[in-house]
PDB file of N, CA and C in Angstrom:
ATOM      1  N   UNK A   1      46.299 211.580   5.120  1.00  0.00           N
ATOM      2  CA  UNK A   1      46.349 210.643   4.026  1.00  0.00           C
ATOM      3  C   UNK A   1      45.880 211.363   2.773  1.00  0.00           C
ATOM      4  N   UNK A   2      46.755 210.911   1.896  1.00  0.00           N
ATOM      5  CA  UNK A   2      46.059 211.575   0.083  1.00  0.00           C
ATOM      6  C   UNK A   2      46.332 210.664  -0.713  1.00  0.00           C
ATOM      7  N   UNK A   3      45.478 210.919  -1.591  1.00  0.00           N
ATOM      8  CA  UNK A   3      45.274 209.546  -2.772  1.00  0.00           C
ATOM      9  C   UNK A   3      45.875 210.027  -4.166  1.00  0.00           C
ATOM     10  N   UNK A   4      45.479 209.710  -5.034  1.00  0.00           N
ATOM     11  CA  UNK A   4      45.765 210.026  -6.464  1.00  0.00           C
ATOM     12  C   UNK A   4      45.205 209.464  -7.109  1.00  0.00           C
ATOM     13  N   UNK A   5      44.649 208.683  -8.361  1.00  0.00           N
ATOM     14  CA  UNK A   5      44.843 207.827  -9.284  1.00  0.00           C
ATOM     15  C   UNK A   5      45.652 208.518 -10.285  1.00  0.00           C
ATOM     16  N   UNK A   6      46.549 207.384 -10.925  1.00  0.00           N
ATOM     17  CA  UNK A   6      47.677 207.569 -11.774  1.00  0.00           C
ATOM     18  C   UNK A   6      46.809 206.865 -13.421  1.00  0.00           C
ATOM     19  N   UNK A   7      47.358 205.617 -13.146  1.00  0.00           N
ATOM     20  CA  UNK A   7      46.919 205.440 -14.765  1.00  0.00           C
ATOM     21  C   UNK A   7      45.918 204.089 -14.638  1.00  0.00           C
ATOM     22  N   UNK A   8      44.864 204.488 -15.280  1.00  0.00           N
ATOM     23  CA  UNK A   8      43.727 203.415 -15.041  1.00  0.00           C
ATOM     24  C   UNK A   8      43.469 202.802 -13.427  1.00  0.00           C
ATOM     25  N   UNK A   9      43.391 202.164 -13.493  1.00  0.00           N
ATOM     26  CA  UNK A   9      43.145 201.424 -12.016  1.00  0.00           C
ATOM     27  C   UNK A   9      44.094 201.483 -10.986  1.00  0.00           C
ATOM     28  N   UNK A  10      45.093 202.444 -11.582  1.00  0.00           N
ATOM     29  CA  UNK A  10      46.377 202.051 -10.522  1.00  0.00           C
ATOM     30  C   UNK A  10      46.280 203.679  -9.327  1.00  0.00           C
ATOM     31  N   UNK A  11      46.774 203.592  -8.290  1.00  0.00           N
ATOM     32  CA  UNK A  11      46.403 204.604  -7.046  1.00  0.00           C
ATOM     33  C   UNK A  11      47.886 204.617  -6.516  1.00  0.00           C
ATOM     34  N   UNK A  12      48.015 205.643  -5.927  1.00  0.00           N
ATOM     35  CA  UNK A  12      49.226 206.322  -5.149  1.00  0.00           C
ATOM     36  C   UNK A  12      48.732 206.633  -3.756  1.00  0.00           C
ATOM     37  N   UNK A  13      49.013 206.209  -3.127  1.00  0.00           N
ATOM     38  CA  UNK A  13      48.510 206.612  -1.107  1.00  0.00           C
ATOM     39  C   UNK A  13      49.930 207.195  -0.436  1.00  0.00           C
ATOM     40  N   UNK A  14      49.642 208.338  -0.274  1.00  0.00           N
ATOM     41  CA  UNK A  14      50.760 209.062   0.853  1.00  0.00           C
ATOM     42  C   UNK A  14      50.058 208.964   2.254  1.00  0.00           C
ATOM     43  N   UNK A  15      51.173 208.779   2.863  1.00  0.00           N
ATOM     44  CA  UNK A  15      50.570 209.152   4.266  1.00  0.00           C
ATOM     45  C   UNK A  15      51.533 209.660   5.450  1.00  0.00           C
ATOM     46  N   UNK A  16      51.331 210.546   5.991  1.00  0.00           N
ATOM     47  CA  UNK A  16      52.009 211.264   6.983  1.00  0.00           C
ATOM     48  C   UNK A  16      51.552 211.528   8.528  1.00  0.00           C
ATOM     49  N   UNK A  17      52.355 211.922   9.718  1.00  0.00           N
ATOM     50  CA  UNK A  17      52.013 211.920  10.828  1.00  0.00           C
ATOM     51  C   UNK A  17      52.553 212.656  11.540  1.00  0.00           C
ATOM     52  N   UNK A  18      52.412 213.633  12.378  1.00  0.00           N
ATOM     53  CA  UNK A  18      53.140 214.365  12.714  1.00  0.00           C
ATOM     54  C   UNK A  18      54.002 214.800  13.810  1.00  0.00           C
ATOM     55  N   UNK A  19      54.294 213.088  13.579  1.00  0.00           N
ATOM     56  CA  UNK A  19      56.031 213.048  14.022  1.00  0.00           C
ATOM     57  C   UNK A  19      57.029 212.854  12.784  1.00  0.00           C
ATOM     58  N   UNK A  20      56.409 212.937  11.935  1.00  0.00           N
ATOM     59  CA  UNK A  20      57.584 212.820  10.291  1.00  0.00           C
ATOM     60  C   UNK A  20      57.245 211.485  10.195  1.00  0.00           C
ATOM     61  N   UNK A  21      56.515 210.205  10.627  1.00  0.00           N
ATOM     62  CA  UNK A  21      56.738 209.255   9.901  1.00  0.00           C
ATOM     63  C   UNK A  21      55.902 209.148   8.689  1.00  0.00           C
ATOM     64  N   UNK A  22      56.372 208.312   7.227  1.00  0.00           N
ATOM     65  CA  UNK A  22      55.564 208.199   6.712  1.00  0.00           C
ATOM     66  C   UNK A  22      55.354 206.972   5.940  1.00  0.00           C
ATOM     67  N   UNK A  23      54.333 206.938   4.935  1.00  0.00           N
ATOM     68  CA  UNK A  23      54.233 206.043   4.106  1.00  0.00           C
ATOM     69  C   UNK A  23      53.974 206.453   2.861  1.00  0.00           C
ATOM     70  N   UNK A  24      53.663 205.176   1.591  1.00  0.00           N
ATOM     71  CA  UNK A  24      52.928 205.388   0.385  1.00  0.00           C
ATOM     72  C   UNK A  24      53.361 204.104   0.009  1.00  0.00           C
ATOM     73  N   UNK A  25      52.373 204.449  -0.943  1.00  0.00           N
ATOM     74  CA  UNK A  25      51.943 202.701  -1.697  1.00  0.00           C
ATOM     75  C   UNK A  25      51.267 202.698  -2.949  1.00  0.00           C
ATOM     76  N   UNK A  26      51.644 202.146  -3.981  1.00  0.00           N
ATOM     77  CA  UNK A  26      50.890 202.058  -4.933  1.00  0.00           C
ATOM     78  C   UNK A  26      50.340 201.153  -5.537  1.00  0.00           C
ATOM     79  N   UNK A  27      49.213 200.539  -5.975  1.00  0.00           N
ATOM     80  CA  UNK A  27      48.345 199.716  -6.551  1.00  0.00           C
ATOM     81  C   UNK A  27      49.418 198.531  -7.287  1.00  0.00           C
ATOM     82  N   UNK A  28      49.224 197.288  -6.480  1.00  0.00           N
ATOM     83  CA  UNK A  28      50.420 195.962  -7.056  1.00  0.00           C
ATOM     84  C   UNK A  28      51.806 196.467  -6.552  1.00  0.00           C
ATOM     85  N   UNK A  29      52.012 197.320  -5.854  1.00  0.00           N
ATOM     86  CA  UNK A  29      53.365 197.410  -6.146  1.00  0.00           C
ATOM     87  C   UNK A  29      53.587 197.206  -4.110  1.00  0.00           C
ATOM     88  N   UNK A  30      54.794 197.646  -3.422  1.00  0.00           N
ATOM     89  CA  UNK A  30      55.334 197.087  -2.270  1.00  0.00           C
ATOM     90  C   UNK A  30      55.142 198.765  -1.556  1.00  0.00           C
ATOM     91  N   UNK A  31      54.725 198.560  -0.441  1.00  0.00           N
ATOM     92  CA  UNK A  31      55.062 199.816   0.346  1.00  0.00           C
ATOM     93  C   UNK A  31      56.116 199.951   1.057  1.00  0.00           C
ATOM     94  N   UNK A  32      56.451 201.565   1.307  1.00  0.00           N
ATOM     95  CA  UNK A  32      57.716 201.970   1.641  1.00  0.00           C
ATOM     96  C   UNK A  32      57.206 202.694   3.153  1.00  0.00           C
ATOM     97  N   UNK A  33      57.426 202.542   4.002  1.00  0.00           N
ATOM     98  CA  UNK A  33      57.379 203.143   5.016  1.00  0.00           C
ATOM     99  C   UNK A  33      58.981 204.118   5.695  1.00  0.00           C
ATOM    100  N   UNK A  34      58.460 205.036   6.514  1.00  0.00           N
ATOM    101  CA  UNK A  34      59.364 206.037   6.789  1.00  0.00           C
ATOM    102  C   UNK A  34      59.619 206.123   8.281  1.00  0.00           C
ATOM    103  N   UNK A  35      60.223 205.994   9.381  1.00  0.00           N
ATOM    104  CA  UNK A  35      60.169 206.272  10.546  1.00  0.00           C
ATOM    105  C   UNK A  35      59.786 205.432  11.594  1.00  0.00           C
ATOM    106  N   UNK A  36      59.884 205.296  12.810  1.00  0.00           N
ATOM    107  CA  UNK A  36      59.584 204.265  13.678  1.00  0.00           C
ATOM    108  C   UNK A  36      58.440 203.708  13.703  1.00  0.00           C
ATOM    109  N   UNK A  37      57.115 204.569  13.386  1.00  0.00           N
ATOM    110  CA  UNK A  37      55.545 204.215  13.074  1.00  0.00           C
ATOM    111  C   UNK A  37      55.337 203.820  12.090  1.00  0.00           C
ATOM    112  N   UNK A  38      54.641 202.117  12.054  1.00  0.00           N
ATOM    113  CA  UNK A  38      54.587 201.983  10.986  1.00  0.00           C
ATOM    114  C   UNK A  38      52.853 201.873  10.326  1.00  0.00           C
ATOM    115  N   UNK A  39      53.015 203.139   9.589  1.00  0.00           N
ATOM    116  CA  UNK A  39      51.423 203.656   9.615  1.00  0.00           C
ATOM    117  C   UNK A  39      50.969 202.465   8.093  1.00  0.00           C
ATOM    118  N   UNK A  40      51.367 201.736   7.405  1.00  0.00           N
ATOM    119  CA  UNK A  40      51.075 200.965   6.030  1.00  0.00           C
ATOM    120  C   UNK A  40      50.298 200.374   7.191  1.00  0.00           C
ATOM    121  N   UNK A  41      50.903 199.629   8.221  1.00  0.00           N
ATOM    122  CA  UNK A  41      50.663 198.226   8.500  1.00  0.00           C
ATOM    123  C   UNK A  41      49.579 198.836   9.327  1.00  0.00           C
ATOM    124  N   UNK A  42      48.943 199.797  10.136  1.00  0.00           N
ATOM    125  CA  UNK A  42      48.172 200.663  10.525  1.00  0.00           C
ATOM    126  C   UNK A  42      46.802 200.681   9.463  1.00  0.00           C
ATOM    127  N   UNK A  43      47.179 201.009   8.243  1.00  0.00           N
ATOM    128  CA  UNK A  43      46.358 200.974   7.568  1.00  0.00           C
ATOM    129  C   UNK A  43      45.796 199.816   7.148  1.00  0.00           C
ATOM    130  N   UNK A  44      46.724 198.710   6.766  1.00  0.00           N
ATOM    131  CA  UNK A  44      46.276 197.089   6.795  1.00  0.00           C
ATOM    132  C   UNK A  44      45.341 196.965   7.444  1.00  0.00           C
ATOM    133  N   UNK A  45      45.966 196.905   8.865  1.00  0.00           N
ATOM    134  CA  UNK A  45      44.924 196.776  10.428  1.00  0.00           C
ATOM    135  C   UNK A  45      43.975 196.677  10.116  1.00  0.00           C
ATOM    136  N   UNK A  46      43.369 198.283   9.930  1.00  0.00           N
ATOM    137  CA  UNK A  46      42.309 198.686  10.020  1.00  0.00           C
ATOM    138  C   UNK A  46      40.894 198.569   8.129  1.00  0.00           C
ATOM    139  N   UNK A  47      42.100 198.040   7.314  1.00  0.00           N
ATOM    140  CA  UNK A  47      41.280 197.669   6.608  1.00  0.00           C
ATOM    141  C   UNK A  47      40.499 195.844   7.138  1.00  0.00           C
ATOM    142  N   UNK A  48      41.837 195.127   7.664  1.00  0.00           N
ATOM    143  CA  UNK A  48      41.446 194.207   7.323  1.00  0.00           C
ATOM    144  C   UNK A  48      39.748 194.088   8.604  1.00  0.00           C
ATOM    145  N   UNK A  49      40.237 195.205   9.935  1.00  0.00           N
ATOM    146  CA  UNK A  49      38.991 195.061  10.540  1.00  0.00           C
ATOM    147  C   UNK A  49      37.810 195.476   9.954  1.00  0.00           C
ATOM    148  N   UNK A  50      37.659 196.645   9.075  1.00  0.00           N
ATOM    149  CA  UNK A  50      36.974 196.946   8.027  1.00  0.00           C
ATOM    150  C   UNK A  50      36.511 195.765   7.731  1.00  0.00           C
ATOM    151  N   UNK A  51      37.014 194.673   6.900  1.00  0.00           N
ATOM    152  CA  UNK A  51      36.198 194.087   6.203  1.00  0.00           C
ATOM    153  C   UNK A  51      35.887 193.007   6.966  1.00  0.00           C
ATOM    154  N   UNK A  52      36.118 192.568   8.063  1.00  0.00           N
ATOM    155  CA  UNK A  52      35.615 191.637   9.613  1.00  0.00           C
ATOM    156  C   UNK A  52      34.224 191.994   9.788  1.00  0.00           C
ATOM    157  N   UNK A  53      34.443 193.552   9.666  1.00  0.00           N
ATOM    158  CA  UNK A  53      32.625 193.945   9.797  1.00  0.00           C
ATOM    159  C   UNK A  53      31.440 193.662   8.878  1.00  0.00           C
ATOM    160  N   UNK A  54      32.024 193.760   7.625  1.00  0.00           N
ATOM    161  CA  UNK A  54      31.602 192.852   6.701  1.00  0.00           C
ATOM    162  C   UNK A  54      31.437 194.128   5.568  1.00  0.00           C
ATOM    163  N   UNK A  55      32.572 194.904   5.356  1.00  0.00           N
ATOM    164  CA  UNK A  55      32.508 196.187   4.694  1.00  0.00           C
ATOM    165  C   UNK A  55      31.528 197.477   4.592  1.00  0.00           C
ATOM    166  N   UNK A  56      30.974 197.613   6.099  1.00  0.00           N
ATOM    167  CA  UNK A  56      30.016 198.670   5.808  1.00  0.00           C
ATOM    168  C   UNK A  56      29.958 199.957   5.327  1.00  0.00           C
ATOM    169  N   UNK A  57      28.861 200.343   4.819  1.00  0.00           N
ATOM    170  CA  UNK A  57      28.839 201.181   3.928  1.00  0.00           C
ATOM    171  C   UNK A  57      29.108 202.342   4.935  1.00  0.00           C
ATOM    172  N   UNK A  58      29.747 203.957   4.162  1.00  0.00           N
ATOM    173  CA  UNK A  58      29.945 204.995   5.233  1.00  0.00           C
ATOM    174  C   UNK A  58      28.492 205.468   6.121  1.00  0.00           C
ATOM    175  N   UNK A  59      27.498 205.064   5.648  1.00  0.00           N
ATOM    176  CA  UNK A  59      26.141 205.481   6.472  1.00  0.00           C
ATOM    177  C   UNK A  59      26.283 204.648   7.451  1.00  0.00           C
ATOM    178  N   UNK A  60      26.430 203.643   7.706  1.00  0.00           N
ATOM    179  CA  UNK A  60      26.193 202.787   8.530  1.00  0.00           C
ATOM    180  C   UNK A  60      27.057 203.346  10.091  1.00  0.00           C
ATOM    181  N   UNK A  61      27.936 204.105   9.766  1.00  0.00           N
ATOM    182  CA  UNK A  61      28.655 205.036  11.148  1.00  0.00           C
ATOM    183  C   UNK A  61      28.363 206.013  11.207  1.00  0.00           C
ATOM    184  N   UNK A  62      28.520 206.147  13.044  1.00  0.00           N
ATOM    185  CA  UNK A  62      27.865 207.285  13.396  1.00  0.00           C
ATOM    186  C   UNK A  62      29.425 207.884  14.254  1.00  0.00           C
ATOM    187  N   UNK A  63      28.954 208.745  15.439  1.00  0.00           N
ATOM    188  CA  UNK A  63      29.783 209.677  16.327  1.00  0.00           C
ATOM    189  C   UNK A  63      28.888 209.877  16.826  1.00  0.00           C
ATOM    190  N   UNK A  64      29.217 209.595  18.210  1.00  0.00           N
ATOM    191  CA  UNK A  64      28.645 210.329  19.369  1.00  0.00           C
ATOM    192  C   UNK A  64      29.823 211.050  20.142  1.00  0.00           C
ATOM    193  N   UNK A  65      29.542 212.746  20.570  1.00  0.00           N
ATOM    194  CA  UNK A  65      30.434 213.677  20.848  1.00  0.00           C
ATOM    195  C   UNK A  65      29.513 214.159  21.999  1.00  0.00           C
ATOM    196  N   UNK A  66      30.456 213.715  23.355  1.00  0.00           N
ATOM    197  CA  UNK A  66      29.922 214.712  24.631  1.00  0.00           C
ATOM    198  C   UNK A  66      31.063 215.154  25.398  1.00  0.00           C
ATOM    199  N   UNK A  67      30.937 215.798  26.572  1.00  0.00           N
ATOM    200  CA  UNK A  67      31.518 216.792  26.594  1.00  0.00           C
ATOM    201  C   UNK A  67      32.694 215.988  27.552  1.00  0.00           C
ATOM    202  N   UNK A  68      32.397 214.284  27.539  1.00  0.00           N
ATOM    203  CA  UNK A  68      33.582 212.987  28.273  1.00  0.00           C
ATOM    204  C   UNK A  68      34.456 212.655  26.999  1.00  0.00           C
ATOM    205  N   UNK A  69      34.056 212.938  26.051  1.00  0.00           N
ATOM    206  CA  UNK A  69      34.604 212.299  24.701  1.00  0.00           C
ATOM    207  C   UNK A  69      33.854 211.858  23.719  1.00  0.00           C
ATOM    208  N   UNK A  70      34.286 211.330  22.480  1.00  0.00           N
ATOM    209  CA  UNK A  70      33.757 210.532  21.542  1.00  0.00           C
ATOM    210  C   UNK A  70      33.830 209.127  21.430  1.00  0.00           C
ATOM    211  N   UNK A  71      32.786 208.896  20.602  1.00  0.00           N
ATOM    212  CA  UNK A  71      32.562 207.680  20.434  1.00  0.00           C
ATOM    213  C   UNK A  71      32.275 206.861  19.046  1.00  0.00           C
ATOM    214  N   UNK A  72      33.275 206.365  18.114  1.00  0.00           N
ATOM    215  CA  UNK A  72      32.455 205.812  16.716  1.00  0.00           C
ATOM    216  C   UNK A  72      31.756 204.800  17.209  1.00  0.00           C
ATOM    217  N   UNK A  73      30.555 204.426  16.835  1.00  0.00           N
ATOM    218  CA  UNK A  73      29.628 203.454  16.628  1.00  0.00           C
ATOM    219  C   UNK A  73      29.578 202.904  15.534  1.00  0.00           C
ATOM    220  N   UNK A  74      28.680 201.821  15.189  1.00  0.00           N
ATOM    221  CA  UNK A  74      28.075 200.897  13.700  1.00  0.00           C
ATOM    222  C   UNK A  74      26.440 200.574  13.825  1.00  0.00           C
ATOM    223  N   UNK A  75      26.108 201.101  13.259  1.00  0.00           N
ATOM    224  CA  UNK A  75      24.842 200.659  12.760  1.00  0.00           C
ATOM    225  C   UNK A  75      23.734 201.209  14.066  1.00  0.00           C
ATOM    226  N   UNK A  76      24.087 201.615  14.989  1.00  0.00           N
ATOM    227  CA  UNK A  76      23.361 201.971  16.606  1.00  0.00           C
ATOM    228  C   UNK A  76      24.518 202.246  17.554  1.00  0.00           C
ATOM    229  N   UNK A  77      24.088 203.518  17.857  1.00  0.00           N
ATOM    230  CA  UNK A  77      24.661 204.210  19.474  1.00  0.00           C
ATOM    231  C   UNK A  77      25.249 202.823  20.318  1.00  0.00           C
ATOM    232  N   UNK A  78      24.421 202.140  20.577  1.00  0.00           N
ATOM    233  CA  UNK A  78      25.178 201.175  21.434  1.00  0.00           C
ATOM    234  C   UNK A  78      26.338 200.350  20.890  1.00  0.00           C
ATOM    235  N   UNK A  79      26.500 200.532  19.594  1.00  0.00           N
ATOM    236  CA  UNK A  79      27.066 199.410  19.276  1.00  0.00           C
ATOM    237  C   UNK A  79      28.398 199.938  18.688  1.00  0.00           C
ATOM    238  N   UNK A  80      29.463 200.396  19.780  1.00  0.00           N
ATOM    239  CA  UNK A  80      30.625 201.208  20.040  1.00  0.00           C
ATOM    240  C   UNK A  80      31.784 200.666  19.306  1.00  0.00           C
ATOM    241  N   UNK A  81      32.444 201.144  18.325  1.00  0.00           N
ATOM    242  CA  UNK A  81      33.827 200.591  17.888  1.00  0.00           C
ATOM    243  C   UNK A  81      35.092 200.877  19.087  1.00  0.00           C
ATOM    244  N   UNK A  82      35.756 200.226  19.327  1.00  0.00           N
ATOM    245  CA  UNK A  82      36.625 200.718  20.424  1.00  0.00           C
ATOM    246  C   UNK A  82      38.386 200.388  19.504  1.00  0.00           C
ATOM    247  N   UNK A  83      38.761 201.545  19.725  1.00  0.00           N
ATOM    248  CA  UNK A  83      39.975 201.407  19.026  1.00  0.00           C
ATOM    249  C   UNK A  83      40.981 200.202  19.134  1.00  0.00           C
ATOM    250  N   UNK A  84      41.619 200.027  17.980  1.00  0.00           N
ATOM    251  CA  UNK A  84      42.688 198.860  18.477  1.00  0.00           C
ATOM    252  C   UNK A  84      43.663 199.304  18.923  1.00  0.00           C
ATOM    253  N   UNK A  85      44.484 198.191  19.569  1.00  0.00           N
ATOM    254  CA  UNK A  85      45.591 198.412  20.312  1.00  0.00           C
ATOM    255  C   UNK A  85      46.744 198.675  19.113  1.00  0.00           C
ATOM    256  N   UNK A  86      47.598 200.114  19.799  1.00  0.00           N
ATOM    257  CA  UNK A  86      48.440 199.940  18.856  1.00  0.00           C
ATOM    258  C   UNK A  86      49.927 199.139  19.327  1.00  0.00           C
ATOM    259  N   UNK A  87      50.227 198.556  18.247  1.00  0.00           N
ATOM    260  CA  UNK A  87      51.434 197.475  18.426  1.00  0.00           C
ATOM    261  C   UNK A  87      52.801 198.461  18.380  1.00  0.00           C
ATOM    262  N   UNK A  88      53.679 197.794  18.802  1.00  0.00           N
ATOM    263  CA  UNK A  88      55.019 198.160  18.891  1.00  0.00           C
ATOM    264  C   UNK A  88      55.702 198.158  17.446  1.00  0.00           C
ATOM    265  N   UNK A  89      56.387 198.950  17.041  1.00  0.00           N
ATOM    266  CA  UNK A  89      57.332 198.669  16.137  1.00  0.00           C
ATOM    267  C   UNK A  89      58.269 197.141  16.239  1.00  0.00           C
ATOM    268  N   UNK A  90      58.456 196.302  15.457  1.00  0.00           N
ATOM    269  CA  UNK A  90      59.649 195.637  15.843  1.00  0.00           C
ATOM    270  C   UNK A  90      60.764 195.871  16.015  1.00  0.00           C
ATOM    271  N   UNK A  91      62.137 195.246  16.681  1.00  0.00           N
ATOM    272  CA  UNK A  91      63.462 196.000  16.575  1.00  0.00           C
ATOM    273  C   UNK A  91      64.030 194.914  15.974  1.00  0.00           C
TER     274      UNK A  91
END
C-alpha cells in the first residue's frame, strides 16, 4: 500500500498484491479495483473493524513471534486479534 496527499486534504491510496490485483482511491471520490481480489473492500473490512475496537492508538498493539507463529494482540498478550475471514469475490 502507498499513499500520497495531493491537494489539501485530499489522498491517493494505491494498492497492490502479488497476484496483480489492485486498487486506489481517492479522498470523496469512488474506488477502482483491479482483478479477482477485491483488496478496497479488504481495506473497508478492516477499517471498519478498526474502529469496532474503538480506534486504538498504534501503541496499544503488540506481536508476539515464536517459533509456532505469530500473533497480533490489543492492549495485552492475551488479548489476541484473530484474522478475519476472507470472503469470496462475487460472480
Amino acid at each position: 500500500m502507498v499513499h500520497a496527499n495531493r491537494d489539501g486534504d485530499t489522498v491517493q491510496v494505491w494498492l497492490q498484491d502479488e497476484d496483480g490485483c489492485a486498487a486506489t482511491a481517492v479522498t470523496g471520490e469512488d474506488a477502482y479495483e483491479y482483478g479477482v481480489r477485491n483488496l478496497w473492500q479488504e481495506v473497508e473490512r478492516a477499517h471498519e473493524e478498526y474502529v469496532a475496537l474503538g480506534s486504538p492508538e498504534a501503541r496499544n498493539f503488540g506481536l508476539t513471534v515464536t517459533a509456532r507463529g505469530q500473533q497480533v494482540w490489543l492492549h495485552h498478550p492475551e488479548r489476541i486479534i484473530e484474522p478475519s475471514p476472507v470472503r469470496e469475490p462475487a460472480m
